[in-house]
C-alpha atoms as a PDB file:
ATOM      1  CA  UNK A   1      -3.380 -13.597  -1.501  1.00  0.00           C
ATOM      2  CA  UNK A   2      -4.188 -16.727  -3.654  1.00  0.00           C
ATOM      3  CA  UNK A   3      -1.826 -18.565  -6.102  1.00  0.00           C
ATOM      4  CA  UNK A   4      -3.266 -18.730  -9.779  1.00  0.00           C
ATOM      5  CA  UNK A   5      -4.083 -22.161 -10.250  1.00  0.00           C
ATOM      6  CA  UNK A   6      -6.587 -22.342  -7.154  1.00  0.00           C
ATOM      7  CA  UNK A   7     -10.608 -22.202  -8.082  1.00  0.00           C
ATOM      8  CA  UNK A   8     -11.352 -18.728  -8.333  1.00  0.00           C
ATOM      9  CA  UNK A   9     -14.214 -17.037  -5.998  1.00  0.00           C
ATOM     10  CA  UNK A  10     -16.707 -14.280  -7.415  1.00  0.00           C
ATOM     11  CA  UNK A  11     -15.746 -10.798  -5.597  1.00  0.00           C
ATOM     12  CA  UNK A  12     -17.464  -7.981  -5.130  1.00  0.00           C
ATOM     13  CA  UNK A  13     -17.612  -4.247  -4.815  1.00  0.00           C
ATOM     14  CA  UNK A  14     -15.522  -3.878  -1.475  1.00  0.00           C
ATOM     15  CA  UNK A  15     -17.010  -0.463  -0.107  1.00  0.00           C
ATOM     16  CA  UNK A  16     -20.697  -1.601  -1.787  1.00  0.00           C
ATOM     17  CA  UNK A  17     -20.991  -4.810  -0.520  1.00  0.00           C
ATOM     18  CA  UNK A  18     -22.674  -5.917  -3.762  1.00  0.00           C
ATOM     19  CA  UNK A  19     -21.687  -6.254  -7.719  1.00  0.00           C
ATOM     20  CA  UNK A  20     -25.103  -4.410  -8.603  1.00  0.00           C
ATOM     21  CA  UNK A  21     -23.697  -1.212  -9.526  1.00  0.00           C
ATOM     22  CA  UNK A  22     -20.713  -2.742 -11.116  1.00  0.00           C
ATOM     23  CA  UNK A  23     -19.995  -3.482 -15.186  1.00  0.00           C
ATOM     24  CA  UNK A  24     -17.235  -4.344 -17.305  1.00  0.00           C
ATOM     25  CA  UNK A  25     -14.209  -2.150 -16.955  1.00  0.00           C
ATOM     26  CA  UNK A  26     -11.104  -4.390 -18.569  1.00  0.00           C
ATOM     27  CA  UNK A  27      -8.944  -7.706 -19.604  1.00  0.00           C
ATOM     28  CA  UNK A  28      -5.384  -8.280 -18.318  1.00  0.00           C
ATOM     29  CA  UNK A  29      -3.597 -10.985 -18.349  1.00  0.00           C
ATOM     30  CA  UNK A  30      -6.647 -13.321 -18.900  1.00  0.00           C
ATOM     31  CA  UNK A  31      -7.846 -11.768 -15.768  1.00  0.00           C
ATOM     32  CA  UNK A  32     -11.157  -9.782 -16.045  1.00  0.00           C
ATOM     33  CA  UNK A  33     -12.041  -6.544 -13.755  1.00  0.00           C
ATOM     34  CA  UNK A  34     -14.783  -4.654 -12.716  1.00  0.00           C
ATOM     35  CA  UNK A  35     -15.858  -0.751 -11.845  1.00  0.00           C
ATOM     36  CA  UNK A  36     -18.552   0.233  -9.467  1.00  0.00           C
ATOM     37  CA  UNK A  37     -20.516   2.971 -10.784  1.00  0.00           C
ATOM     38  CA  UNK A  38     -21.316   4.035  -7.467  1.00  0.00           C
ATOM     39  CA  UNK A  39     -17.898   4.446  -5.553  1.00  0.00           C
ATOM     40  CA  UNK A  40     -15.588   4.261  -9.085  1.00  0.00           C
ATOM     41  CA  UNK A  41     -13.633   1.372  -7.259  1.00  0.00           C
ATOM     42  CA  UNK A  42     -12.026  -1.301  -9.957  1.00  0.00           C
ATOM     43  CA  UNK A  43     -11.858  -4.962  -8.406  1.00  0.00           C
ATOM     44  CA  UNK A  44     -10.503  -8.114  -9.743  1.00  0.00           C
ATOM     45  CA  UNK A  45     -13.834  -9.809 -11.114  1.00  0.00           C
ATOM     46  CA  UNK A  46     -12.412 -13.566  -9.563  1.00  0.00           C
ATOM     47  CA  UNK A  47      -9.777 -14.196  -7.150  1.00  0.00           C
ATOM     48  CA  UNK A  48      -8.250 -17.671  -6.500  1.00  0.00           C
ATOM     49  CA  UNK A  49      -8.920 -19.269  -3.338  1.00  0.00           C
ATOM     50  CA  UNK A  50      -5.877 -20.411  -1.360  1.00  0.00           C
ATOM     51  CA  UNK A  51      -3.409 -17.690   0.205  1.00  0.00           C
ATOM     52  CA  UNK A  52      -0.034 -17.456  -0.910  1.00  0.00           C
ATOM     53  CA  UNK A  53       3.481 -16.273   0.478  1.00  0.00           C
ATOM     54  CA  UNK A  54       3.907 -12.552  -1.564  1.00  0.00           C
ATOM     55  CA  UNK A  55       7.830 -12.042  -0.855  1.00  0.00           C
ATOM     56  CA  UNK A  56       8.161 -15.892  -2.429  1.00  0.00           C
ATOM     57  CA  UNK A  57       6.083 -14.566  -5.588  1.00  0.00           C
ATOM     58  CA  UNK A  58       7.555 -11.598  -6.038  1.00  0.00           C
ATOM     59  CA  UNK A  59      11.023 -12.683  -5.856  1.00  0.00           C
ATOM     60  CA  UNK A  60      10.758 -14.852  -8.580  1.00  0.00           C
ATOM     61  CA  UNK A  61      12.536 -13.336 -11.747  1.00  0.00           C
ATOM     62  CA  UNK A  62      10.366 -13.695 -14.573  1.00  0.00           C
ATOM     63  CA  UNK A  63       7.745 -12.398 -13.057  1.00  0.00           C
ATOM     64  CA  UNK A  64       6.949  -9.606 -14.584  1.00  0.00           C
ATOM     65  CA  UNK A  65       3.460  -8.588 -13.131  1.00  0.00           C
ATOM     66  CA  UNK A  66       5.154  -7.273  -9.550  1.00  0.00           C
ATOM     67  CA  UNK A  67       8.249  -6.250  -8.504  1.00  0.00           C
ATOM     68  CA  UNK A  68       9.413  -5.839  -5.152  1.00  0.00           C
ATOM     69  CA  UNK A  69      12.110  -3.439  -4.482  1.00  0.00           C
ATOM     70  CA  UNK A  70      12.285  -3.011  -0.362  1.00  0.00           C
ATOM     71  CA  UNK A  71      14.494  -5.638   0.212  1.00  0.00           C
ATOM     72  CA  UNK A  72      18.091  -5.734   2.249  1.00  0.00           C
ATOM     73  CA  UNK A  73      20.056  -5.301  -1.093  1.00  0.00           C
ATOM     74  CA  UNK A  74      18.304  -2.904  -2.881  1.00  0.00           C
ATOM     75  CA  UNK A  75      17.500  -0.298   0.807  1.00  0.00           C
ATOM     76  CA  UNK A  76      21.504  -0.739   0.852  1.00  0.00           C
ATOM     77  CA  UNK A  77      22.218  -0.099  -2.601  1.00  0.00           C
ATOM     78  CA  UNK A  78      19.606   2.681  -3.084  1.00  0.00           C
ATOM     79  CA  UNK A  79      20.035   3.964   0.264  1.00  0.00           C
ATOM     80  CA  UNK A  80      19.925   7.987  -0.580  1.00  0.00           C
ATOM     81  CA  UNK A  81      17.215   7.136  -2.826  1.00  0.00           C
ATOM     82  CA  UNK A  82      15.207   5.372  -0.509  1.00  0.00           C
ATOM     83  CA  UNK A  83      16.273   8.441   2.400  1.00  0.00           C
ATOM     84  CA  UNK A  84      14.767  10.682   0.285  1.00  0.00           C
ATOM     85  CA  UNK A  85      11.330   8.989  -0.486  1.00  0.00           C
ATOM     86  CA  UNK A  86      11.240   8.532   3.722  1.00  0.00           C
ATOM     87  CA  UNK A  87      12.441  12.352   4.605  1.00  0.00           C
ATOM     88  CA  UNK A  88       9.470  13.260   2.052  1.00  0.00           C
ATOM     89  CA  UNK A  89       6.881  10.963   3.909  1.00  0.00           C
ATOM     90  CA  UNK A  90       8.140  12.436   7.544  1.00  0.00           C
ATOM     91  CA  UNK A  91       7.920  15.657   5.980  1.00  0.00           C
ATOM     92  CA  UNK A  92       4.293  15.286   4.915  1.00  0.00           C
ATOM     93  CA  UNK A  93       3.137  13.550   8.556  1.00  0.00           C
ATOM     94  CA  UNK A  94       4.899  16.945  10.664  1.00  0.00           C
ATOM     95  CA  UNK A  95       2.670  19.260   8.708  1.00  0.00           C
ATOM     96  CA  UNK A  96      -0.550  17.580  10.653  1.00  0.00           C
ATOM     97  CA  UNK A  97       0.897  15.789  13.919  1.00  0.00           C
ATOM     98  CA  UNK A  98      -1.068  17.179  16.922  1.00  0.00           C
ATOM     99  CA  UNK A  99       1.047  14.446  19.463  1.00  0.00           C
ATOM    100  CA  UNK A 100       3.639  14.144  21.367  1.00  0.00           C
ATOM    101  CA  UNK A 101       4.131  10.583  22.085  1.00  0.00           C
ATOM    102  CA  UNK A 102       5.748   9.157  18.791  1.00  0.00           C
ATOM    103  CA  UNK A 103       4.675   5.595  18.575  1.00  0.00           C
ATOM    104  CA  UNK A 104       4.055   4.107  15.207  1.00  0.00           C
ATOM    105  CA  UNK A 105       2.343   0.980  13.969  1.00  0.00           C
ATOM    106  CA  UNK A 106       3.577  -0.308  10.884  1.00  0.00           C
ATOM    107  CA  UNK A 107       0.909  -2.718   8.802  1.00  0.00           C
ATOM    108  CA  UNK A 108       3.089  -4.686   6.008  1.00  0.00           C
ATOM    109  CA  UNK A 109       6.785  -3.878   7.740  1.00  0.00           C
ATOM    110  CA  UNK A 110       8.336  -5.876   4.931  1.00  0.00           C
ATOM    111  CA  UNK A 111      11.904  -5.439   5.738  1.00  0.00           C
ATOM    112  CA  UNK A 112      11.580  -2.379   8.005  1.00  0.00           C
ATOM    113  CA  UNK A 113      13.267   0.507   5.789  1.00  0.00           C
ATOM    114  CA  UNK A 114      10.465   2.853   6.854  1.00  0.00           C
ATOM    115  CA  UNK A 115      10.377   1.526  10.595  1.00  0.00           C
ATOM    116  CA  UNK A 116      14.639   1.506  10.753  1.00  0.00           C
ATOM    117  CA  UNK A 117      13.977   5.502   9.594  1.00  0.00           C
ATOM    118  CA  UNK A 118      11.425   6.754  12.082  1.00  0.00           C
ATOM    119  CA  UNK A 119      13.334   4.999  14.829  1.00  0.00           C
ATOM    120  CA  UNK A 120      16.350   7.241  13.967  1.00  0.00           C
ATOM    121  CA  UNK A 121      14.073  10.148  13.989  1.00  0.00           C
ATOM    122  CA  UNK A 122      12.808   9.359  17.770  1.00  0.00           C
ATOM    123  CA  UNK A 123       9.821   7.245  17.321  1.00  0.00           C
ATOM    124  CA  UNK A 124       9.322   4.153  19.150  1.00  0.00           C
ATOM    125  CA  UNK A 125       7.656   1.691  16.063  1.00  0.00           C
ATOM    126  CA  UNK A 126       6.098  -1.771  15.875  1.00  0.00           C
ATOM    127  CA  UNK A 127       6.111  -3.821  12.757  1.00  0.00           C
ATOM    128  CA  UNK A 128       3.877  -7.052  11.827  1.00  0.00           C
ATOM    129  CA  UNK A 129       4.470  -9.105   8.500  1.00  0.00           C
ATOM    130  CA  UNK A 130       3.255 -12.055   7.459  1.00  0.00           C
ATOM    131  CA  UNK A 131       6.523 -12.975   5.944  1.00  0.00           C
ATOM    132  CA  UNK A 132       8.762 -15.173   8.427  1.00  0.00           C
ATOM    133  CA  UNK A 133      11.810 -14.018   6.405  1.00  0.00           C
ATOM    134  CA  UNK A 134      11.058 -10.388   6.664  1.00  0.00           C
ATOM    135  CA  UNK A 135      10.174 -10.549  10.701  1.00  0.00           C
ATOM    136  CA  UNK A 136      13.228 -12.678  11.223  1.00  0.00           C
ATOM    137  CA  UNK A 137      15.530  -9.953   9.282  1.00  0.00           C
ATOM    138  CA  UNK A 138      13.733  -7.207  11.176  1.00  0.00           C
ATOM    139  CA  UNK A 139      14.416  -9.209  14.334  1.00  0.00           C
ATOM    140  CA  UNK A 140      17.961  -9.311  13.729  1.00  0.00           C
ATOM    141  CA  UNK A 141      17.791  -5.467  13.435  1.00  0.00           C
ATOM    142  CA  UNK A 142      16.619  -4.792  17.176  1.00  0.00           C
ATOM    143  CA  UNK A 143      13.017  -4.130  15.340  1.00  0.00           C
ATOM    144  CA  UNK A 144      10.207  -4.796  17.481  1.00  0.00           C
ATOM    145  CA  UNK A 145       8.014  -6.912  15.503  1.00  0.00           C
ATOM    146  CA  UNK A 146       6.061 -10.246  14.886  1.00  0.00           C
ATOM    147  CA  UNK A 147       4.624 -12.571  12.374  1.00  0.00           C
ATOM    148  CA  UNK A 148       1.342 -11.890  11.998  1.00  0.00           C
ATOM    149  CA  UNK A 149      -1.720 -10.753   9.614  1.00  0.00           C
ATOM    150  CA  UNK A 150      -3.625  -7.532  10.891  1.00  0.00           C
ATOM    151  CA  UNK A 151      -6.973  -9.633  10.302  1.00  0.00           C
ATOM    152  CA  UNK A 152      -5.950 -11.451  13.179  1.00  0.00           C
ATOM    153  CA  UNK A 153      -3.567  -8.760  15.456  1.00  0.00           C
ATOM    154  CA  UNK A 154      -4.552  -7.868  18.650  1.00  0.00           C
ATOM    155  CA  UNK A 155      -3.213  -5.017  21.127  1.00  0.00           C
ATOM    156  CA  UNK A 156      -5.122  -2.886  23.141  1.00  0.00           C
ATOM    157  CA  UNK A 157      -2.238  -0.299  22.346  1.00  0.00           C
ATOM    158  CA  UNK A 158      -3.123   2.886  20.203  1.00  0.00           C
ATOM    159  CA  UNK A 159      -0.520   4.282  18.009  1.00  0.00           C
ATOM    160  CA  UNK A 160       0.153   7.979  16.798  1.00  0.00           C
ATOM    161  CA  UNK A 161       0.828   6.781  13.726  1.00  0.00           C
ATOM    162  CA  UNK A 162       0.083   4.066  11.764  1.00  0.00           C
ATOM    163  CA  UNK A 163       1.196   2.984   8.084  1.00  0.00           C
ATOM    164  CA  UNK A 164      -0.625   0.755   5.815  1.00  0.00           C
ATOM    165  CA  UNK A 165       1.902   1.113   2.273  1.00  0.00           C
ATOM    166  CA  UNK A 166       0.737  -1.336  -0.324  1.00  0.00           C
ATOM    167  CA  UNK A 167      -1.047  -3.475   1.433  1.00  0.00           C
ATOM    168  CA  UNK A 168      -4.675  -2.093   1.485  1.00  0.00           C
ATOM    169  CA  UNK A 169      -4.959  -3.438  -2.133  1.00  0.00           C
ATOM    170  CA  UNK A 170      -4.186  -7.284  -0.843  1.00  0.00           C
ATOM    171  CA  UNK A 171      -6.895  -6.852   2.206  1.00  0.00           C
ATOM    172  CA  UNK A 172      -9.594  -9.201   1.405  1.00  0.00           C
ATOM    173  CA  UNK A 173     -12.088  -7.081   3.278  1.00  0.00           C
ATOM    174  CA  UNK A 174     -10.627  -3.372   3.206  1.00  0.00           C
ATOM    175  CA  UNK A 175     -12.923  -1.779   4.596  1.00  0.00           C
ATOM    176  CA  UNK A 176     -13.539  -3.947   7.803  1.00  0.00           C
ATOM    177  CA  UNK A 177      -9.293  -3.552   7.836  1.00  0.00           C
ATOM    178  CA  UNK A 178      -9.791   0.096   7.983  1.00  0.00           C
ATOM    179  CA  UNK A 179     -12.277   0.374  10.376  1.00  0.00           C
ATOM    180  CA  UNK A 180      -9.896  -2.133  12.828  1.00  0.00           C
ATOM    181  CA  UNK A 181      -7.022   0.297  12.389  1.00  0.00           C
ATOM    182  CA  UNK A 182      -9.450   3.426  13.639  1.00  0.00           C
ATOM    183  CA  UNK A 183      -9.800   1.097  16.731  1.00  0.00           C
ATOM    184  CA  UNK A 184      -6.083   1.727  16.734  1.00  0.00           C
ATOM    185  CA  UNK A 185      -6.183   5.355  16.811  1.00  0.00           C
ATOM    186  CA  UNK A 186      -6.959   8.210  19.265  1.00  0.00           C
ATOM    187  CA  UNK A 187      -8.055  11.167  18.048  1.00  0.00           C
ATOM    188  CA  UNK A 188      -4.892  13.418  16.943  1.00  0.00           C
ATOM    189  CA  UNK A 189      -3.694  10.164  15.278  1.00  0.00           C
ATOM    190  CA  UNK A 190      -2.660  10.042  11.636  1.00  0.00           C
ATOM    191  CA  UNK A 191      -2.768   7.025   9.055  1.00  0.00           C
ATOM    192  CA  UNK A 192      -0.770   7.131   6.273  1.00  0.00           C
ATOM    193  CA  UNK A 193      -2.058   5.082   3.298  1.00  0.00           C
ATOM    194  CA  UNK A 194      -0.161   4.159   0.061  1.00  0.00           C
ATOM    195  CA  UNK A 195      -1.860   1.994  -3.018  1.00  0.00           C
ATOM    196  CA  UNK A 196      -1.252   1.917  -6.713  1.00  0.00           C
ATOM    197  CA  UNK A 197      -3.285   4.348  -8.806  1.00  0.00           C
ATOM    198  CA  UNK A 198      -5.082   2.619 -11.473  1.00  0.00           C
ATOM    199  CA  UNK A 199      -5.836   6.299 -13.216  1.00  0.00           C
ATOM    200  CA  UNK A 200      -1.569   6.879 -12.613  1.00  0.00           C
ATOM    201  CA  UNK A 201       0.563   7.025 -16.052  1.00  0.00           C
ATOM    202  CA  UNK A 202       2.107   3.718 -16.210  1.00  0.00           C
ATOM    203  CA  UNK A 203       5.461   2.528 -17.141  1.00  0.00           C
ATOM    204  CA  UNK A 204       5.714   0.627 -18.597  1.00  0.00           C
ATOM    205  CA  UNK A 205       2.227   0.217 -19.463  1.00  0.00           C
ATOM    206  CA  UNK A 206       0.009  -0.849 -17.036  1.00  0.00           C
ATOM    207  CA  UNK A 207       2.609  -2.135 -14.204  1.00  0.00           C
ATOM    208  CA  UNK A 208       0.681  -1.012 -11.286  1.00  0.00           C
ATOM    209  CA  UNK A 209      -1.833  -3.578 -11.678  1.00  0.00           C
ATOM    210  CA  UNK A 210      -0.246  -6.600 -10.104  1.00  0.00           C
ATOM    211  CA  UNK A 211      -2.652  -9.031 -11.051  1.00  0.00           C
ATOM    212  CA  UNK A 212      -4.022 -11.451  -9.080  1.00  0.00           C
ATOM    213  CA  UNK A 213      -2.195 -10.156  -6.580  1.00  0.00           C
ATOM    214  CA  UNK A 214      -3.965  -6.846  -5.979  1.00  0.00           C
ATOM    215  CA  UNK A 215      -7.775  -7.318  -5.788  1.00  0.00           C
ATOM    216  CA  UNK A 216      -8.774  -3.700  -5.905  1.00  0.00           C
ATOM    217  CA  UNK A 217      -7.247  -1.004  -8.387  1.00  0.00           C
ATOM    218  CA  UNK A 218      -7.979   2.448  -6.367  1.00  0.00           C
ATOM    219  CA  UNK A 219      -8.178   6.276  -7.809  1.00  0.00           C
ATOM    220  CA  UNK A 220      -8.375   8.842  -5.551  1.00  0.00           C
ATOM    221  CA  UNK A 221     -12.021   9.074  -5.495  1.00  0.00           C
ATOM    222  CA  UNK A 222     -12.725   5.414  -4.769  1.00  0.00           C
ATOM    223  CA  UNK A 223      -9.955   5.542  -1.946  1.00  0.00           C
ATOM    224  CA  UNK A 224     -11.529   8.974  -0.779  1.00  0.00           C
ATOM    225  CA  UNK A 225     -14.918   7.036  -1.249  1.00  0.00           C
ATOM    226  CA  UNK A 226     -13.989   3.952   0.903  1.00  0.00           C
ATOM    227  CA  UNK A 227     -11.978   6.337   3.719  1.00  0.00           C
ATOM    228  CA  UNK A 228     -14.899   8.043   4.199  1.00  0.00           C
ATOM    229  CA  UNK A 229     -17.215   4.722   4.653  1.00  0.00           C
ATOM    230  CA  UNK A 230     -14.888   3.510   7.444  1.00  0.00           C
ATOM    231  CA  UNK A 231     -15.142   6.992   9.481  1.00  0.00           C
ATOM    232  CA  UNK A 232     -12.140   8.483   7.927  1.00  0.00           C
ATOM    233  CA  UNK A 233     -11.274  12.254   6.471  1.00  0.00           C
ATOM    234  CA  UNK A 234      -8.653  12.582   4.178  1.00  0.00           C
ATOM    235  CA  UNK A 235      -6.150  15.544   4.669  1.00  0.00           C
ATOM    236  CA  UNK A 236      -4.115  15.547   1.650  1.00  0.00           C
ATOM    237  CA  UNK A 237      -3.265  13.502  -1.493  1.00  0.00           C
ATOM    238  CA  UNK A 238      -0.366  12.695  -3.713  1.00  0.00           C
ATOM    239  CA  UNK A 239       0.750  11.156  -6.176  1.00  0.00           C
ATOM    240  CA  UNK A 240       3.906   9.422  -7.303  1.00  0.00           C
ATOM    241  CA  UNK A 241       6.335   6.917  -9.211  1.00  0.00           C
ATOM    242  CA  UNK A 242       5.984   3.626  -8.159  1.00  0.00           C
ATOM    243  CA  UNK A 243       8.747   0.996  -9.885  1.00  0.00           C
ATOM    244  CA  UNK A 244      12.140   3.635  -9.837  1.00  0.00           C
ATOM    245  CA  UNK A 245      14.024   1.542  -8.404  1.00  0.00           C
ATOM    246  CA  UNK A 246      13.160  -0.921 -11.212  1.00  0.00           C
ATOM    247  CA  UNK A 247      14.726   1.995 -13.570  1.00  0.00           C
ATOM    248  CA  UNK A 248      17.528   2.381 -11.768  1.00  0.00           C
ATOM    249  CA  UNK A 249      18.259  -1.573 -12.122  1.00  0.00           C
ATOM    250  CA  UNK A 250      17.655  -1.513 -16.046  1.00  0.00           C
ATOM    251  CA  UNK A 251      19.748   1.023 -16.899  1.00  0.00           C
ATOM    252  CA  UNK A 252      17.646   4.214 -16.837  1.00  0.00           C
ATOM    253  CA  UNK A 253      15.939   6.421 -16.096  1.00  0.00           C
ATOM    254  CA  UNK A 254      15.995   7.893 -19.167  1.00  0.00           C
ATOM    255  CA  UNK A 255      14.743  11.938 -20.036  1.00  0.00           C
ATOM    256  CA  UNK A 256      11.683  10.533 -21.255  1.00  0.00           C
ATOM    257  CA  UNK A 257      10.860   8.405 -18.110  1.00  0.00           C
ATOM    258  CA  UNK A 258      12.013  11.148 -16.038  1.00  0.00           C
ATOM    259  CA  UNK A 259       9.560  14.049 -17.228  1.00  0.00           C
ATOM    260  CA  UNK A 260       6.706  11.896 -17.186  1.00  0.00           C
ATOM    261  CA  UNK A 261       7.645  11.077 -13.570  1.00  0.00           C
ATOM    262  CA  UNK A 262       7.723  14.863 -12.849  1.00  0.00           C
ATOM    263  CA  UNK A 263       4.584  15.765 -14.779  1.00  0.00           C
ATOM    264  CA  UNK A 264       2.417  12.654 -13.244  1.00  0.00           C
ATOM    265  CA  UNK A 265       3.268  14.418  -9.735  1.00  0.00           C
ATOM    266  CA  UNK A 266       2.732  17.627 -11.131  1.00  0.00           C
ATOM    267  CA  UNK A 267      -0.787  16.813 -11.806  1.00  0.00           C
ATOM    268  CA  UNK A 268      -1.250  14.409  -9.546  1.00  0.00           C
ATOM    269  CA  UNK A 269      -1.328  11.178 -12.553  1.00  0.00           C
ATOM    270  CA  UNK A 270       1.370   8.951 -10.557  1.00  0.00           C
ATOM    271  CA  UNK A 271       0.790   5.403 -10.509  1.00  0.00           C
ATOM    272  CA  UNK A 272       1.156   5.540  -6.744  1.00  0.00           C
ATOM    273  CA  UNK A 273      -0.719   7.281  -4.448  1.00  0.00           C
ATOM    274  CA  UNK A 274      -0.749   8.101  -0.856  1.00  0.00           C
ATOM    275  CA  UNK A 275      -3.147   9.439   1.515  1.00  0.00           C
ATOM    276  CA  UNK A 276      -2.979  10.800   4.961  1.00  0.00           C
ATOM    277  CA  UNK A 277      -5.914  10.780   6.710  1.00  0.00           C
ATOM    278  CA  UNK A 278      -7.638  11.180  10.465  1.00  0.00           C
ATOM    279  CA  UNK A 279     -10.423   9.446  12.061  1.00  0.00           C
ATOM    280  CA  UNK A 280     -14.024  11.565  11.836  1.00  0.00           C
ATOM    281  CA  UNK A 281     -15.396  13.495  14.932  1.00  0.00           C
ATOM    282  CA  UNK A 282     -18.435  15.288  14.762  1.00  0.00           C
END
């Protein structure tokens, strides 16, 4: 990621290669996007140039573009909450898990809420994170992890399963990321992959954007377009609420904020979306 006040660099379509299928698609925040025609991705027209520590933006309090929920305090003080969004994700992976070994790569461990799960439910799980703060606290949990970025990890280890949540959005080159994670994979392995949804109901208005920090805004056909481009098949999609926790903290949430929740998953209009997918074998 970049900080703000760096020179900005001309992106383009990440799964196209090339802005010639791409047009106008909004303004935000003085920031101007994109759409390809061709694979329906929105992108972030600029990006600044120098990469910057996430956890450090996102902690700071009147920023009101991202919010950043998984940390220490709030897994603690949500901890049924967060329980439940975790049982439904292991839920979700036993439907289509052909293995029997139960290791698990996790892309973006943050502060290891997801890993700390799965190792309670018999899986043995390796994190990486580029934030030194976040390895350190894993560390001091007995999680196996290390600082790192996945554009430059290296194992000759494949994994079961592998998780990439929020984090395919910050990839400079997604698609090239993708195709290094099949190299990961063995053939009844599953990747589960979480982004915002820029076609999700938003509230408050908008919040999934998370500009500069997220240079691509996905749907579900623009993920499904970019999956398929890196040798992937999707298995099933949802949809949910990204920023609850955020209600929680203000007060809420209220009826209002609550149906809309339900009826975005209903019909699959969340601002967050997942995707579990397999690598392609013809």
């Amino acid at each position: 990621m970049s900080t703000t006040n760096d020179k900005a660099n001309k992106n383009t379509c990440a799964t196209c290669k090339s802005r010639h299928y791409s047009q106008h698609y909004a303004h935000h925040n003085g920031y101007s996007l994109l759409k390809c025609k061709r694979c329906h991705l929105v992108y972030l027209s600029h990006y600044p140039n120098n990469l910057f520590n996430f956890l450090d933006i996102v902690e700071d309090k009147d920023n009101k573009e991202v919010e950043f929920w998984s940390t220490p305090h709030y897994l603690q003080k949500y901890r049924p909450v967060f329980q439940k969004f975790f049982t439904q994700r292991l839920t979700r992976i036993n439907q289509y898990k052909r293995y029997q070994k139960l290791n698990m790569l996790d892309i973006g461990i943050g502060f290891g809420g997801w890993t700390n799960f799965l190792t309670d439910q018999g899986y043995n799980c390796y994190g990486i994170d580029v934030d030194s703060n976040a390895i350190n606290y894993c560390k001091s949990q007995n999680i196996s992890c290390e600082v790192n970025s996945f554009e430059k990890f290296q194992t000759d280890q494949k994994f079961s399963l592998i998780s990439l949540f929020d984090v395919l959005e910050h990839f400079e080159h997604p698609q090239e990321m993708l195709m290094k994670i099949k190299k990961l994979m063995h053939k009844d392995s599953l990747l589960y992959v979480q982004v915002p949804n820029v076609l999700g109901l938003k509230y408050p208005y908008k919040h999934s954007l998370g500009l500069p920090f997220h240079l691509w805004q996905f749907d579900p056909r623009s993920l499904k377009f970019l999956l398929d481009q890196a040798g992937f098949e999707v298995l099933k999609f949802w949809t949910g609420s990204q920023g609850i926790i955020g209600e929680y903290e203000r007060g809420g949430p209220s009826l209002y904020v609550q149906t809309m929740w339900k009826l975005s998953q209903i019909f699959k209009r969340g601002n967050r979306m997942q995707m579990l997918v397999r690598v392609k074998y013809e």
